[in-house]
Protein backbone atom coordinates (compact mmCIF):
# COMPACT_ATOMS: atom_id res chain seq x y z
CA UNK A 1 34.18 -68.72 88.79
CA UNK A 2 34.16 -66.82 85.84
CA UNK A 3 32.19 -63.31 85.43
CA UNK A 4 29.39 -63.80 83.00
CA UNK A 5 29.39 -60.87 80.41
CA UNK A 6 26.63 -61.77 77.84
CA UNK A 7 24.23 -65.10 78.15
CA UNK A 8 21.78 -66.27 75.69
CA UNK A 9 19.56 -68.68 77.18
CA UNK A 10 16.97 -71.07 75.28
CA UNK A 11 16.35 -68.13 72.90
CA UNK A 12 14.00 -68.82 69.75
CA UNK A 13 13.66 -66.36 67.18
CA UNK A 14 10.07 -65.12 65.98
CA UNK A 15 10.52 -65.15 62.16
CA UNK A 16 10.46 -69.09 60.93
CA UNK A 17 12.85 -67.94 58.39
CA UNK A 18 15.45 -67.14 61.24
CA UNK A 19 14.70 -69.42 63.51
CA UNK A 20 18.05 -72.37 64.36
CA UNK A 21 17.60 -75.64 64.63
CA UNK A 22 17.80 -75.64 68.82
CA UNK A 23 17.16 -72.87 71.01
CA UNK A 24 20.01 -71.04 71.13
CA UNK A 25 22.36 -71.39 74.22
CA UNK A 26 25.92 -69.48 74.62
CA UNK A 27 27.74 -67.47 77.73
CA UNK A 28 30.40 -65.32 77.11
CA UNK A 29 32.32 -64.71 80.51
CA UNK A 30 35.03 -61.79 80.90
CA UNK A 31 38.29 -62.05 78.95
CA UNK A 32 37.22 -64.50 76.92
CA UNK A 33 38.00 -64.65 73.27
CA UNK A 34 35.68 -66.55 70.87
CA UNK A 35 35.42 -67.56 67.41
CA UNK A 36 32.08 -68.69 65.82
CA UNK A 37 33.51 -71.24 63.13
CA UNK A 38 31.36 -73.00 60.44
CA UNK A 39 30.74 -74.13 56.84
CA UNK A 40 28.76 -71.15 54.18
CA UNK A 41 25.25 -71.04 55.38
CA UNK A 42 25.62 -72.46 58.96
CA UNK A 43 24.16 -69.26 61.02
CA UNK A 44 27.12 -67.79 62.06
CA UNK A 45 26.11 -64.32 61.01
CA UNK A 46 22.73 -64.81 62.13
CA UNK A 47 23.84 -66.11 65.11
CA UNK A 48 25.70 -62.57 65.60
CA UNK A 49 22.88 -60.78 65.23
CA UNK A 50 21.23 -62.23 68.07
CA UNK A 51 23.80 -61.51 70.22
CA UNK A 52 23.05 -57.61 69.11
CA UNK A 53 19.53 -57.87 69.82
CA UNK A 54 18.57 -57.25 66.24
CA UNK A 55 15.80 -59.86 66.15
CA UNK A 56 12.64 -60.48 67.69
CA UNK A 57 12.49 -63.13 70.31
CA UNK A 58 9.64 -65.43 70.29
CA UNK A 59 10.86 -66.98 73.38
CA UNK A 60 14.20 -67.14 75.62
CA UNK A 61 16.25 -64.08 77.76
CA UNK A 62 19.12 -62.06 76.14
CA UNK A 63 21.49 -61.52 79.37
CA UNK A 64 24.11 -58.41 79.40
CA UNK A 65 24.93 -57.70 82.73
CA UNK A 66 26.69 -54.42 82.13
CA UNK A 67 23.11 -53.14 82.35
CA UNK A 68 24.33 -50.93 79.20
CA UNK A 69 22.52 -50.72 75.71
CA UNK A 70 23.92 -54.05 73.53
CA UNK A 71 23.94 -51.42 70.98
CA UNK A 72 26.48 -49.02 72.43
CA UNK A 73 28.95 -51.74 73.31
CA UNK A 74 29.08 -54.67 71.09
CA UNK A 75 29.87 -53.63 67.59
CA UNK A 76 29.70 -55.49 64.05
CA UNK A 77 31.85 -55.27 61.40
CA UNK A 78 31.23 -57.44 57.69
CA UNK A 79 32.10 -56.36 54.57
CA UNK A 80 28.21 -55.04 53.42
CA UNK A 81 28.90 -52.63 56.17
CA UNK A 82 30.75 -50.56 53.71
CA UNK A 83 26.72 -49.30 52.78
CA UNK A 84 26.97 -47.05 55.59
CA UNK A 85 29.66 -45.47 54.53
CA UNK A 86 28.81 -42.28 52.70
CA UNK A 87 25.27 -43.78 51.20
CA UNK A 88 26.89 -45.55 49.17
CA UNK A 89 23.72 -47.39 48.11
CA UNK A 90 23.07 -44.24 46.35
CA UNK A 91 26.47 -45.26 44.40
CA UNK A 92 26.91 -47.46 41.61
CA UNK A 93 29.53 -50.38 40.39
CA UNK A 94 31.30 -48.17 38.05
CA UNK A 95 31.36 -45.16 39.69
CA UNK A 96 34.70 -45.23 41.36
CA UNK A 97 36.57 -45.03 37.69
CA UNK A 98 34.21 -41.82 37.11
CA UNK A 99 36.02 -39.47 38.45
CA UNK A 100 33.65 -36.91 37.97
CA UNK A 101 30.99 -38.33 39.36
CA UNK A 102 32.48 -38.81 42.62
CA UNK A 103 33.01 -35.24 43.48
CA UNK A 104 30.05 -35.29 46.47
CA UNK A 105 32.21 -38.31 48.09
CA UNK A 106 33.44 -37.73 51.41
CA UNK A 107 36.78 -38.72 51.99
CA UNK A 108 38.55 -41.02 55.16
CA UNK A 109 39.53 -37.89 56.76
CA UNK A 110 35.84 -36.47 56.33
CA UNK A 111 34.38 -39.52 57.86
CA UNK A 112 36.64 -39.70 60.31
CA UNK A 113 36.76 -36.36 61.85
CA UNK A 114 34.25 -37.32 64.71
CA UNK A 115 37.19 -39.34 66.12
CA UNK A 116 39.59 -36.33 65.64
CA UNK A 117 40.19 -35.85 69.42
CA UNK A 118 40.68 -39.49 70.17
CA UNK A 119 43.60 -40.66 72.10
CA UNK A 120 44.98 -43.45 69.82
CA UNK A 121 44.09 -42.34 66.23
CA UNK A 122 47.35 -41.08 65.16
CA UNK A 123 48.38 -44.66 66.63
CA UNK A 124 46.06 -46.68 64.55
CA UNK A 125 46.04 -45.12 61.74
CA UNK A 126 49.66 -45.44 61.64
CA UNK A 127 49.99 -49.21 63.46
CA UNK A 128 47.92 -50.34 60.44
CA UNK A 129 49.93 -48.06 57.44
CA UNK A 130 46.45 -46.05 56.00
CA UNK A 131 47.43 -42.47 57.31
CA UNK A 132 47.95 -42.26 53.94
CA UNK A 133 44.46 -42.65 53.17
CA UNK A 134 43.24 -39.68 54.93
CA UNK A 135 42.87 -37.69 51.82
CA UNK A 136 41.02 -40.06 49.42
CA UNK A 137 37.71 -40.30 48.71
CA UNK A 138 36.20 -43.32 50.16
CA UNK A 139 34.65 -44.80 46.46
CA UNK A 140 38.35 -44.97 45.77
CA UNK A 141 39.52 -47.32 48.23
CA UNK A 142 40.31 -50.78 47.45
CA UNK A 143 37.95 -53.47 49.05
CA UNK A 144 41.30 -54.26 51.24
CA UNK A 145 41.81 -50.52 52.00
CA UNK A 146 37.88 -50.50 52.69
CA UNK A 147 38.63 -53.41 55.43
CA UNK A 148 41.26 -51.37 57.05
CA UNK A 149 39.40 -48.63 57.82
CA UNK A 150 36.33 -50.15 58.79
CA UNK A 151 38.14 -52.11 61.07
CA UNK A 152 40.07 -48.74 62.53
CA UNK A 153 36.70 -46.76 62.70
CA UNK A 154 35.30 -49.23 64.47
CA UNK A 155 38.09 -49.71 67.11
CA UNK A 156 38.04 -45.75 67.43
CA UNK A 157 34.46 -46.37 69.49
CA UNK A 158 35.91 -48.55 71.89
CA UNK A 159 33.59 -51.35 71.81
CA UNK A 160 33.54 -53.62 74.64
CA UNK A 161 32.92 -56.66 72.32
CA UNK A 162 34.02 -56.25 68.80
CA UNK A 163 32.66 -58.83 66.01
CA UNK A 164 34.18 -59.51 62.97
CA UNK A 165 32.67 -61.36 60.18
CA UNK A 166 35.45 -62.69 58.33
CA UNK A 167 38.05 -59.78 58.68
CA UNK A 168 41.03 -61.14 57.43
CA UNK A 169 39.32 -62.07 54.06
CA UNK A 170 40.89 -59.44 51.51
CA UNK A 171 43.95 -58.32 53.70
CA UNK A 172 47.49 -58.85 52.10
CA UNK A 173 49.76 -60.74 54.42
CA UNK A 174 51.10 -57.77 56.07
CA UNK A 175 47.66 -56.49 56.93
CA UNK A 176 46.39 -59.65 58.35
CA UNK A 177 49.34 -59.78 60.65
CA UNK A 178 48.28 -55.96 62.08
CA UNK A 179 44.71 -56.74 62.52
CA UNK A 180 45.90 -60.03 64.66
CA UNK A 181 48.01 -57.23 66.18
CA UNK A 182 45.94 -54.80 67.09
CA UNK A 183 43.01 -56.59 68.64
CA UNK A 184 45.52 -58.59 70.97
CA UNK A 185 46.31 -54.63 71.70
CA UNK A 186 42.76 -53.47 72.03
CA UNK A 187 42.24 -56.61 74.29
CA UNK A 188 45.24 -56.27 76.59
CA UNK A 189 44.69 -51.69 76.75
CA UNK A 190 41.11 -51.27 76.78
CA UNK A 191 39.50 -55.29 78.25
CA UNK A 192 37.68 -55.57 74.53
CA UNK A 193 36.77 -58.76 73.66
CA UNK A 194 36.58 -60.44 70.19
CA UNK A 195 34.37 -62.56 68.52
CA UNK A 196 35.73 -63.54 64.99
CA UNK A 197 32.71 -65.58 62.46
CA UNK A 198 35.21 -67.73 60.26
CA UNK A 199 34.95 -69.95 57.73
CA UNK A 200 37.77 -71.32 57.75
CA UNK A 201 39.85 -72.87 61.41
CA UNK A 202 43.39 -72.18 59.72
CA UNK A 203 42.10 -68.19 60.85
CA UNK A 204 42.29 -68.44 63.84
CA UNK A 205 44.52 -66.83 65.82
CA UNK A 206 46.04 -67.23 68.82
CA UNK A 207 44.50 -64.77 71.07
CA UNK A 208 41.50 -66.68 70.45
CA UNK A 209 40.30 -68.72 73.88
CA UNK A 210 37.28 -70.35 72.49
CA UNK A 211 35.26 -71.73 70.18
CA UNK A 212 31.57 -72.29 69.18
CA UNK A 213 31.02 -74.56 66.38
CA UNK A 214 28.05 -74.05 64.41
CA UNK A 215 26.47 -75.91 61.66
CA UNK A 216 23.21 -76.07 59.72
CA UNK A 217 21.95 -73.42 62.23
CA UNK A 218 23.00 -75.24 65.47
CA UNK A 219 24.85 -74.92 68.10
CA UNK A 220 27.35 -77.09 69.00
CA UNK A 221 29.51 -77.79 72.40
CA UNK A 222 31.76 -75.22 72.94
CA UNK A 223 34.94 -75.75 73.21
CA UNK A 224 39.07 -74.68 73.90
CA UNK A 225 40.55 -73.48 70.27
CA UNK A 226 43.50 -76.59 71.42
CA UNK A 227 40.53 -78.59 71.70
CA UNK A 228 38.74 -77.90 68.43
CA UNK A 229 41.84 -77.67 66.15
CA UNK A 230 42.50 -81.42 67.56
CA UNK A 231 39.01 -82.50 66.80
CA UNK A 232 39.66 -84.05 63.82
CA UNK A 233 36.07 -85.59 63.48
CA UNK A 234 34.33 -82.79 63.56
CA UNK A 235 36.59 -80.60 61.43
CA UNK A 236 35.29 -82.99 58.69
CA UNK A 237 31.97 -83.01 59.60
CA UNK A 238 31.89 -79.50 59.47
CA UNK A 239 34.03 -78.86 56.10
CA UNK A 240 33.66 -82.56 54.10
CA UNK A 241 35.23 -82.89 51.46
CA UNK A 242 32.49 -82.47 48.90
CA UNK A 243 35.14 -82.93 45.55
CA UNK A 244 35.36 -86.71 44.40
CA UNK A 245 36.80 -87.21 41.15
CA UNK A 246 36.85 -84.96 38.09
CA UNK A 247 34.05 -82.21 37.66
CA UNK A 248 31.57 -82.35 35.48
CA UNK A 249 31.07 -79.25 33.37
CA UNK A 250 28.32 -78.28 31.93
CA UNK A 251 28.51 -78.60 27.64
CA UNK A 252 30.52 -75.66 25.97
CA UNK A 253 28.65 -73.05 24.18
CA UNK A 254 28.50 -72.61 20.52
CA UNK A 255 29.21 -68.77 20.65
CA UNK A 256 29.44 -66.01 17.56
CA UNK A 257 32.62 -65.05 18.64
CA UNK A 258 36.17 -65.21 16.72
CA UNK A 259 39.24 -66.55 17.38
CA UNK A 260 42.19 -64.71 18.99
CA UNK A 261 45.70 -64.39 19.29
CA UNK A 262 46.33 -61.88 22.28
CA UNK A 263 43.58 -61.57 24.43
CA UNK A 264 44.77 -57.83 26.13
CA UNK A 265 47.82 -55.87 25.67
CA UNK A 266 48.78 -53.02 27.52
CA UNK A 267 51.78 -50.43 26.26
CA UNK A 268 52.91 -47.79 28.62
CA UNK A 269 49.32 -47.26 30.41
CA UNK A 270 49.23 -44.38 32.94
CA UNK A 271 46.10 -43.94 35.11
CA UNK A 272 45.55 -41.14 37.39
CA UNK A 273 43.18 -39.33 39.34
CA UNK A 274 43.83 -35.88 40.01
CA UNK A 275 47.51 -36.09 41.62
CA UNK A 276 47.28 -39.46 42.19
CA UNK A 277 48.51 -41.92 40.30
CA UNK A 278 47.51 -45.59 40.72
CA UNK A 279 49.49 -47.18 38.01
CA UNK A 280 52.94 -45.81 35.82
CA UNK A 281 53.82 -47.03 32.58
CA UNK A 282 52.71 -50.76 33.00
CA UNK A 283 52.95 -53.27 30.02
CA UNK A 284 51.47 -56.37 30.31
CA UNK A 285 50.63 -58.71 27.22
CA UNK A 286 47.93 -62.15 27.95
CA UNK A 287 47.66 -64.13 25.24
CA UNK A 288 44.98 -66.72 24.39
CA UNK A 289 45.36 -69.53 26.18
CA UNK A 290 47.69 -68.08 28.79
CA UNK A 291 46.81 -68.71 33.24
CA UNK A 292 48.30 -65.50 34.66
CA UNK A 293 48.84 -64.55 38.83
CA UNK A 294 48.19 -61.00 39.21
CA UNK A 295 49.46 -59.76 42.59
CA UNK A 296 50.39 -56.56 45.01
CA UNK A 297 49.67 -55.05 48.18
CA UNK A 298 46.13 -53.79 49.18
CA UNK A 299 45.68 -50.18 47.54
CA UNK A 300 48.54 -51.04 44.46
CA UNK A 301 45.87 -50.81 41.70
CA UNK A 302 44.79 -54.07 40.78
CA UNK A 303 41.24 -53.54 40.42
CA UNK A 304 41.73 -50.29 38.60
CA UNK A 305 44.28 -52.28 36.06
CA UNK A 306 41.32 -55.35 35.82
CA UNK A 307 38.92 -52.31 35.29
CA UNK A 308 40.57 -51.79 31.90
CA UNK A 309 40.45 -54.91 30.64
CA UNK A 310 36.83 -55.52 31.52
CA UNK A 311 35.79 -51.77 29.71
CA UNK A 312 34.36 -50.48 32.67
CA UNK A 313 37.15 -47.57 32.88
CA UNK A 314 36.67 -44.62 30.72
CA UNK A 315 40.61 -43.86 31.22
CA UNK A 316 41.22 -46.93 28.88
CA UNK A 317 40.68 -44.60 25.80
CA UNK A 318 43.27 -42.82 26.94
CA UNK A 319 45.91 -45.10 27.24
CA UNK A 320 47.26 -47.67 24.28
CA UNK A 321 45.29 -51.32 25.05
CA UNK A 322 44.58 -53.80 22.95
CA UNK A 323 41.47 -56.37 23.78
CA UNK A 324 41.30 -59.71 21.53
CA UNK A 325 43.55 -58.39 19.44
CA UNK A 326 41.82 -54.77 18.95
CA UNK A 327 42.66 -51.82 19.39
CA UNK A 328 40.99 -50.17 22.37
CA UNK A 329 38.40 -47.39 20.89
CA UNK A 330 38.70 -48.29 17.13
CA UNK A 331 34.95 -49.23 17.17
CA UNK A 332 33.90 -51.47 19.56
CA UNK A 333 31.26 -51.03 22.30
CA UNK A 334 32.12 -52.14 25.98
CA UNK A 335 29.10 -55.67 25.21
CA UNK A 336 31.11 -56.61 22.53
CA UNK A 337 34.40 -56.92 25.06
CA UNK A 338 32.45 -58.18 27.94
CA UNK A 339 30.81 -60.93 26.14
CA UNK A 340 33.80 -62.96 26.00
CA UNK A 341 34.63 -62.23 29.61
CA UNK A 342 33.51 -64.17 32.47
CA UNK A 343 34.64 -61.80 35.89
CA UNK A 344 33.97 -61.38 39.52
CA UNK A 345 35.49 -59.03 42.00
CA UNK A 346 34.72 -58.11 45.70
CA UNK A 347 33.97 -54.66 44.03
CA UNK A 348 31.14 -56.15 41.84
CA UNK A 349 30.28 -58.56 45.40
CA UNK A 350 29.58 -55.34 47.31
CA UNK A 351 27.30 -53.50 44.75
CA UNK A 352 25.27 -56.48 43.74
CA UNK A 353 22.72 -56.07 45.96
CA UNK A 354 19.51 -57.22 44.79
CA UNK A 355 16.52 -58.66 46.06
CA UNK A 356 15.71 -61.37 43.15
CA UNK A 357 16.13 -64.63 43.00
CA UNK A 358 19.52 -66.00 42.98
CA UNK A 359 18.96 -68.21 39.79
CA UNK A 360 18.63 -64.43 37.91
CA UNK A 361 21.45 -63.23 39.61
CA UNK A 362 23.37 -65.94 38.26
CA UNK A 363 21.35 -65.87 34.68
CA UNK A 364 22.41 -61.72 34.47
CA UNK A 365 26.19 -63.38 33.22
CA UNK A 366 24.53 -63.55 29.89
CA UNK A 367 23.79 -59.90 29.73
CA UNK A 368 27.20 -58.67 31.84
CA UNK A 369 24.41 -56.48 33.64
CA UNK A 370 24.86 -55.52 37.33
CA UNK A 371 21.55 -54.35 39.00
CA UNK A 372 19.51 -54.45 35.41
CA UNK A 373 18.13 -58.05 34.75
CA UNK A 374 16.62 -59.30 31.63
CA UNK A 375 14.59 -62.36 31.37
CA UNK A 376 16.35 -65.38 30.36
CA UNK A 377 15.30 -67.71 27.68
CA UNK A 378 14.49 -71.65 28.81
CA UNK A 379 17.89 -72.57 27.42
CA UNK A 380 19.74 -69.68 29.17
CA UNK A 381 17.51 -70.57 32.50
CA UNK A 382 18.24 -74.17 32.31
CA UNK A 383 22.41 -73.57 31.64
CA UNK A 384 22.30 -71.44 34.81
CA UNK A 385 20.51 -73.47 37.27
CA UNK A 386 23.38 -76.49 35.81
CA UNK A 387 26.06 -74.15 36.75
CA UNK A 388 24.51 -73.51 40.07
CA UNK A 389 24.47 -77.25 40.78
CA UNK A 390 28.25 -77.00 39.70
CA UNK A 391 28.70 -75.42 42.76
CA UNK A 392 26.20 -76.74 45.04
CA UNK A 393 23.59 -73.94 45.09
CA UNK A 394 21.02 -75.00 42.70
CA UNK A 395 18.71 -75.46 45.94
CA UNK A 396 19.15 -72.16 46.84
CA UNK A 397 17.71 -70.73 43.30
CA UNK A 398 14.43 -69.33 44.07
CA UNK A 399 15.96 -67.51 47.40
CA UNK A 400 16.35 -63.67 47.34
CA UNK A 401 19.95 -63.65 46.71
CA UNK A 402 19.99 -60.75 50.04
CA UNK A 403 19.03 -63.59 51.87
CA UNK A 404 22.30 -65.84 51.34
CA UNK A 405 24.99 -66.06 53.35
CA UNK A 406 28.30 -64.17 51.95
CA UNK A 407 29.91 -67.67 50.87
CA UNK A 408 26.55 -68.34 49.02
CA UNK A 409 26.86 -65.31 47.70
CA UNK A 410 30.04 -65.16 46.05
CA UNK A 411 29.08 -69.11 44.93
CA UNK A 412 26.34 -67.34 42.59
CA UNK A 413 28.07 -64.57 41.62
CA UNK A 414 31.07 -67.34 40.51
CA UNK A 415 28.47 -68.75 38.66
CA UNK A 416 27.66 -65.89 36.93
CA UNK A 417 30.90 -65.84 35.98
CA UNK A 418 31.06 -68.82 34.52
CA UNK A 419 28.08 -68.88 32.88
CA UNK A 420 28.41 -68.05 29.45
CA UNK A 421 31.35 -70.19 28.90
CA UNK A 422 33.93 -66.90 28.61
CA UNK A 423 36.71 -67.01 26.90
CA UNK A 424 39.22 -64.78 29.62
CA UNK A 425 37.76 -65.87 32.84
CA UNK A 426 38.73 -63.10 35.21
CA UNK A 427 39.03 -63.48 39.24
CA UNK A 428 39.48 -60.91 41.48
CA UNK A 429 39.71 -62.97 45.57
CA UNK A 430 37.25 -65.59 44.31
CA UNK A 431 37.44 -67.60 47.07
CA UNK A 432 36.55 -64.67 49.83
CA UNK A 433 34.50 -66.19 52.02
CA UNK A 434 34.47 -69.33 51.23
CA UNK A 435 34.67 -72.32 53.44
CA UNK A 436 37.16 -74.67 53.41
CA UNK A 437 34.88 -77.49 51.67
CA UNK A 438 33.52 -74.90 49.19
CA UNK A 439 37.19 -73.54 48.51
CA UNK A 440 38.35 -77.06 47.25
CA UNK A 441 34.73 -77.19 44.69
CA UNK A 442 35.64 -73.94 43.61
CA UNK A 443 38.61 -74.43 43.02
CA UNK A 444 38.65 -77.70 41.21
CA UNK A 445 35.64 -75.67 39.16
CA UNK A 446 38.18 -73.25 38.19
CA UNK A 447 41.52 -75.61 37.23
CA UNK A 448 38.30 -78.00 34.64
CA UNK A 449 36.98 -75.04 33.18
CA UNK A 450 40.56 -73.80 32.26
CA UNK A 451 41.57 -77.29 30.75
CA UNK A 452 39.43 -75.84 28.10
CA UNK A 453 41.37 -75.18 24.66
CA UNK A 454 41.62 -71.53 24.41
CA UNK A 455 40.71 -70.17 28.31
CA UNK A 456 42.85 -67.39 29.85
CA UNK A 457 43.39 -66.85 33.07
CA UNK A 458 43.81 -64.04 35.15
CA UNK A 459 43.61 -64.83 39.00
CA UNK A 460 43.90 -62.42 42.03
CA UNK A 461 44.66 -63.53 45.28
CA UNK A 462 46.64 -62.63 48.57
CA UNK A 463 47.03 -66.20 49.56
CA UNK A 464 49.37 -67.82 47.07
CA UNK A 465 48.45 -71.40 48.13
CA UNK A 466 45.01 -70.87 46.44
CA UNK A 467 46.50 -70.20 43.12
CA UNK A 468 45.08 -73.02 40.82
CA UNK A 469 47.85 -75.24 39.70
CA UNK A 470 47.57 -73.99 35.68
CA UNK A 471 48.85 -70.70 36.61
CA UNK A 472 52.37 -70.61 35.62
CA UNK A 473 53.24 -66.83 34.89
CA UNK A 474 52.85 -63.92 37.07
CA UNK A 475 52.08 -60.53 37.15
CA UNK A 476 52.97 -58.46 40.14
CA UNK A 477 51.92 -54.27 40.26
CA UNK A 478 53.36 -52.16 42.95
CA UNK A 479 51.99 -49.40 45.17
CA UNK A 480 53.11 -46.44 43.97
CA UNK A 481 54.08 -43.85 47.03
């Protein structure tokens, strides 16, 4: 028989708000290797936290028969964990293209020096390619670089079980091959085992041994992974298929803007910080119209070229760029280019973290505001609450967008994108996190809205199968050494 490791038995959480559907029963026995697998919204992180003890039981035992703190041995890592890097709530959306403003930052080698004396850190840092890293400033990462690190830093503490919410989200191919790599090598050197929340089955890996289902905040049977990929049954009643027929948009806007002919232009742009430089004489011309792929590894510079186009980078002066067919700095102030550009990023996904209702998250689009809301008008308030049933979350309006899951997150913030009927729709990985049901909505969202006469496309991804089927030119930056 099987050593038991961690057991939660018949446990009901004290806050209604958290509380699942069923007390909550799951054993984790030694070498054991789980995944918690359901749709956006099912519990899966909350389900996580109460296997950390971070809740309040009303009734039911937490088991862990190491006798140990849960705290010192099972750790976390999710993307939102990037806030306790550096106090980085203290930092701001922008920030990371100010270079002077970034001076108190630490960088990875600052934040990792605690581990300085540990056996394997030459070894990870070098199994997963960041050594590199060690000298920048952690505001300048990319959110894939971010990932890495995270996930080294936390395998540096040498947890005995390891959680990770989503980790391959973000990682270019490579990448997601190491991670798979170095957890079986954490598993087989040091006995750690891993419990991986996904939101989509094609994740998981082989190391993994089992699987919990979980869905509208319930447990299901547990199960062999064998076993649940050949459950075809309840695959689809976890991830239906929730796209029948041609989407409905709502009506387009009448909008002040004028036509164009190019929507940006780049000639020869250089962009640098300090001695590095993140991109080299790049030219890249969009026209109206056009549904671009823009591609590269993790850390090549594709937020920091996006950055340009959406006037958020003061370096754009600097460098010769046209935006709907104007010349960059002749004029113009950074509303008058973001009003005709719909955009979301898992940059802008990390720093919009506010505790309003999601229906004003989703009604700041109209203002291109992050973290500074204005009130919207009745028509404004009644064309986002229609995009929000666009993508299934108009019953979520009146929650405190911090209390969404990160699927139903990025489904308001996709919204917000949306909202104002852009004219370049830019999207940086807008399908992290997403479930396999909500991946096929969004998507089919996506490929309407750009049937549209006169939508460009730019669209960011490190899984080429998501690319939406109008995207026929392609854009690829490379990481300069």
């Amino acid at each position: 028989m099987k050593k038991e490791i961690i057991r939660l038995k018949d446990i009901v959480l004290r806050l209604p708000e958290l509380q699942f559907a069923e007390p909550i029963d799951w054993t984790i026995c030694e070498g054991e290797q789980w995944a918690v697998v359901g749709p956006n919204g099912a519990g899966k992180t909350l389900l996580a936290g109460v296997l950390q003890k971070k809740y309040a039981f009303r009734s039911g035992e937490h088991i862990f028969v190491s006798g140990k703190p849960v705290s010192e041995v099972v750790k976390s890592i999710a993307f939102k964990d990037i806030y306790s890097l550096a106090d980085c709530r203290n930092s701001y959306y922008q920030q990371r293209w100010h270079s002077t403003e970034t001076e108190d930052m630490p960088t990875v080698s600052e934040v990792l020096a605690e581990y300085k004396d540990t056996e394997n850190l030459n070894e990870l840092l070098s199994l997963f390619g960041i050594s590199d890293l060690l000298p920048k400033k952690l505001i300048f990462l990319s959110s894939g670089e971010l990932r890495k690190f995270l996930v080294v830093r936390t395998l540096l503490s040498r947890p005995e079980i390891l959680i990770l919410d989503n980790p391959f989200i973000g990682l270019d191919a490579p990448s997601r091959d190491l991670l798979v790599e170095m957890l079986e090598k954490m598993t087989e050197l040091h006995g750690t085992q891993v419990i991986l929340l996904l939101s989509n089955p094609a994740d998981l890996p082989d190391m993994i041994t089992d699987v919990l289902p979980v869905l509208n905040r319930k447990c299901l049977s547990p199960m062999k992974r064998e076993e649940f990929l050949e459950n075809k049954e309840l695959l689809e009643e976890l991830f239906p298929d929730r796209v029948s027929g041609a989407i409905d948009l709502p009506a387009v806007m009448e909008k002040e803007t004028s036509a164009y002919d190019v929507a940006f232009r780049m000639e020869k742009v250089c962009i640098k910080y300090g001695a590095r430089t993140i991109l080299k004489d790049l030219d890249w011309e969009v026209k109206c119209g056009e549904k671009w792929s823009l591609s590269g590894p993790n850390g090549a510079g594709k937020s920091t070229l996006l950055s340009l186009v959406y006037a958020d980078n003061p370096q754009s002066y600097a460098n010769t760029l046209y935006l709907f067919d104007r010349k960059r700095g002749s004029g113009e102030s950074i509303w008058e280019i973001k009003k005709r550009i719909g955009y979301v990023s898992p940059e802008m996904h990390l720093y919009y973290m506010e505790n309003v209702p999601a229906i004003q998250i989703v009604g700041s689009g109209y203002f291109d505001s992050v973290g500074l809301f204005r009130k919207c008008n009745a028509e404004q308030e009644e064309g986002a609450l229609q995009w929000m049933k666009i993508f299934g979350i108009d019953s979520l309006k009146d929650r405190s967008f911090l209390t969404l899951s990160s699927g139903e997150q990025r489904l308001a913030l996709l919204a917000r994108a949306f909202v104002k009927d852009p004219d370049l729709i830019i999207l940086d990985e807008p399908l992290h996190g997403l479930d396999i049901s909500n991946k096929k909505l969004a998507a089919s969202v996506i490929e309407s809205f750009c049937s549209r006469p006169g939508k460009t496309l730019i669209y960011v991804t490190h899984y080429p199968n998501e690319l939406p089927k109008c995207v026929d030119r392609h854009f690829r930056v490379k990481k300069i050494s």
